[in-house]
C-alpha atoms as a PDB file:
ATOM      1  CA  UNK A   1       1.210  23.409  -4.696  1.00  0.00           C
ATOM      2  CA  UNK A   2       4.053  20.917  -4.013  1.00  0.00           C
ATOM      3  CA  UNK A   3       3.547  18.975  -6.870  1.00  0.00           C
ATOM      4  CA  UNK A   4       1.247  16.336  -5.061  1.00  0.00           C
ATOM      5  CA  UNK A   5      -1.705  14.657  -6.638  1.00  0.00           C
ATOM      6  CA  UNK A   6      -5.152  15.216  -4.996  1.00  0.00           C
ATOM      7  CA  UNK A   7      -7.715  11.925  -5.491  1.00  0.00           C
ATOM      8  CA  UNK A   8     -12.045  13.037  -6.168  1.00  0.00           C
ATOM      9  CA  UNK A   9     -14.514  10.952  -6.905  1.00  0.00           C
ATOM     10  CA  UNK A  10     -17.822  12.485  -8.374  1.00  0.00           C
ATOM     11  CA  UNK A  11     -21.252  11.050  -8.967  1.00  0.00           C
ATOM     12  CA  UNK A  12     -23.133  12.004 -11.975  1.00  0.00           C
ATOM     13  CA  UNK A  13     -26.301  11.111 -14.168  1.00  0.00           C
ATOM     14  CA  UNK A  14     -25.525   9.851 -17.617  1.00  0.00           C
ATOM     15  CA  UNK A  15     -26.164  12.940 -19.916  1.00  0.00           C
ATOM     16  CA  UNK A  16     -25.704  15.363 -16.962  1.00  0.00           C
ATOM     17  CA  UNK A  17     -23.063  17.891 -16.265  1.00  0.00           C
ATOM     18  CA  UNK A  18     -21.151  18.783 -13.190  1.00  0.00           C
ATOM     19  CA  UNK A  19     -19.577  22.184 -12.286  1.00  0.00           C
ATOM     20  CA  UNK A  20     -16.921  22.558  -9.834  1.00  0.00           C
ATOM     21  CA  UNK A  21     -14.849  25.708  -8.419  1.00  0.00           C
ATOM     22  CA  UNK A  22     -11.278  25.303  -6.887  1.00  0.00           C
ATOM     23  CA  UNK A  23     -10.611  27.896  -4.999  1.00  0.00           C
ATOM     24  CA  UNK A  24      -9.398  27.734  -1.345  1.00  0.00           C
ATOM     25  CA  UNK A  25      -8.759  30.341   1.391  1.00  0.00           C
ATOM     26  CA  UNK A  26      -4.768  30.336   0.758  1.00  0.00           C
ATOM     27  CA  UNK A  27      -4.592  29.445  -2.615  1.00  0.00           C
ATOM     28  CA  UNK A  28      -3.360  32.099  -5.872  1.00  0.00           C
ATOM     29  CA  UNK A  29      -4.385  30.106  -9.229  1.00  0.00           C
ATOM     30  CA  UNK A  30      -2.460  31.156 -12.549  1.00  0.00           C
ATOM     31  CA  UNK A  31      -3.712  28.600 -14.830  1.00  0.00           C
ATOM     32  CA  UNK A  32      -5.779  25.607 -14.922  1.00  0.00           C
ATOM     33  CA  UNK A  33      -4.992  23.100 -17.377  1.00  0.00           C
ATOM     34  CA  UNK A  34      -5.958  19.323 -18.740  1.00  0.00           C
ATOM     35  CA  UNK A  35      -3.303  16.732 -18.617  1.00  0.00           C
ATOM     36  CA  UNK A  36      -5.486  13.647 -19.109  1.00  0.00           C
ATOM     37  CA  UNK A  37      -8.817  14.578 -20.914  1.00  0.00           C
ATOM     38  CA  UNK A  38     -11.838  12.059 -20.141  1.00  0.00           C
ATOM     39  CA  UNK A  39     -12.408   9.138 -22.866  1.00  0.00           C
ATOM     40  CA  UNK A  40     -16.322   9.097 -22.156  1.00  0.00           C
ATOM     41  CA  UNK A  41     -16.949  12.656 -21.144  1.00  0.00           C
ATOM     42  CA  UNK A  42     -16.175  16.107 -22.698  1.00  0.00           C
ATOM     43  CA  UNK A  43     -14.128  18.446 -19.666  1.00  0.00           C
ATOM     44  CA  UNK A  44     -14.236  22.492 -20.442  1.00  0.00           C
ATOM     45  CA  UNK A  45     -11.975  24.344 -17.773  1.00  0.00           C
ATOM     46  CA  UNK A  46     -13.356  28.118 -17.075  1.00  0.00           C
ATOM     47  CA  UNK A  47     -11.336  29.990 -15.035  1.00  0.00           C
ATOM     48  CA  UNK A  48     -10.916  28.315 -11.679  1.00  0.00           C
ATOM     49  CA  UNK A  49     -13.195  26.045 -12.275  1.00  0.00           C
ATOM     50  CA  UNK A  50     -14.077  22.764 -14.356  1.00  0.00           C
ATOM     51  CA  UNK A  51     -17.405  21.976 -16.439  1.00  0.00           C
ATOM     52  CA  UNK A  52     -17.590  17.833 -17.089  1.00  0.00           C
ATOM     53  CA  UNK A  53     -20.417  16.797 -19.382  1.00  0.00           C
ATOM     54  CA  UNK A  54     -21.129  13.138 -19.130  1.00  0.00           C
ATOM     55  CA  UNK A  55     -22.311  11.104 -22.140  1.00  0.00           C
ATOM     56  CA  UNK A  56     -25.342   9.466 -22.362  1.00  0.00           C
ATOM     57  CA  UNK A  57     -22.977   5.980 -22.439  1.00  0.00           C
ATOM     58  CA  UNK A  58     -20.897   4.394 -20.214  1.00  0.00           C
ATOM     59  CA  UNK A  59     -20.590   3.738 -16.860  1.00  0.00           C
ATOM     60  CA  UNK A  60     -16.834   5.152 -15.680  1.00  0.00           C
ATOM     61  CA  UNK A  61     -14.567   8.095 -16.303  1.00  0.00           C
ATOM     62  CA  UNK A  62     -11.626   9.831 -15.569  1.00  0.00           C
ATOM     63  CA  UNK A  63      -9.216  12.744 -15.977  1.00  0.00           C
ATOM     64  CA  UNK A  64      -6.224  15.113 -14.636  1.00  0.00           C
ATOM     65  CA  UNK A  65      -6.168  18.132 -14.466  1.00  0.00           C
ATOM     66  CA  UNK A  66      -3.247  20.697 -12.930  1.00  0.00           C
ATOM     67  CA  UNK A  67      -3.562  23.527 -11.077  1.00  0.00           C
ATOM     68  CA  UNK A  68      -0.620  26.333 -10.733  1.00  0.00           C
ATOM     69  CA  UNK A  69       0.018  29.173  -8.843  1.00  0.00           C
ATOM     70  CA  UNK A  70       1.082  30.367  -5.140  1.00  0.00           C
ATOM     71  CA  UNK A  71      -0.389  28.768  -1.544  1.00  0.00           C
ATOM     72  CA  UNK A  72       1.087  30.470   1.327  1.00  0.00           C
ATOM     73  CA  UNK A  73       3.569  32.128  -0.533  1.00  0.00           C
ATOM     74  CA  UNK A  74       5.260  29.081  -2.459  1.00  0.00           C
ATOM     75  CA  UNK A  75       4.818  29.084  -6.476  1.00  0.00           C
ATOM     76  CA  UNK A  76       3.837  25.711  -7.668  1.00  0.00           C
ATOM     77  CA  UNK A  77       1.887  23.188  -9.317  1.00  0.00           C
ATOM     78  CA  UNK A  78      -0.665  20.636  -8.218  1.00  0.00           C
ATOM     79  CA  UNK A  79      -2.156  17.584  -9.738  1.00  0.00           C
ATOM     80  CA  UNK A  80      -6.407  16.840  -9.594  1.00  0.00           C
ATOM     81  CA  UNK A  81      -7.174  13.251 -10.511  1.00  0.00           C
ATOM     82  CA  UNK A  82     -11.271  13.112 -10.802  1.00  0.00           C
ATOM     83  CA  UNK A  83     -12.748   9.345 -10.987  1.00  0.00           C
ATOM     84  CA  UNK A  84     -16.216   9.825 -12.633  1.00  0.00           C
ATOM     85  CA  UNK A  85     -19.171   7.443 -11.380  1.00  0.00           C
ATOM     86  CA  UNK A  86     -22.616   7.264 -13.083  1.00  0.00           C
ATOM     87  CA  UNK A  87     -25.286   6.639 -11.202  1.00  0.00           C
END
């Protein structure tokens, strides 16, 4: 939560959705939020957690999303850059 940017890469079927939590052991989330929505997919944040639907074209995506609230005691914000792959 020091402002840093954290890099995933995901592999999903066209037409296919993938769910992913974000919780860790010393980690307090306030809010979840999309800075950069995907161009080829649809992204649905649910709590701590993300829901990305992939389209049934294309072959690439990508989007940010930012994650606030306290690690170890220090308020903050964090960046999540996903790089979508189709397989």
């Amino acid at each position: 939560m020091r402002s840093d940017a954290v890099r995933w890469s995901i592999k999903i079927k066209s037409g296919e959705q993938c769910i992913q939590g974000l919780r860790w052991s010393t980690l307090m989330i306030d809010k979840v939020s999309i800075v950069e929505p995907p161009k080829a997919g649809r992204l649905i944040v649910e709590g701590p957690s993300f829901r990305y639907f992939a389209d049934s074209a294309g072959s690439s995506d990508y989007f940010k999303i930012e994650i606030s609230g306290t690690s170890l005691h220090v308020d903050g914000a964090s960046y999540l850059e996903v790089d979508v792959n189709r397989q």
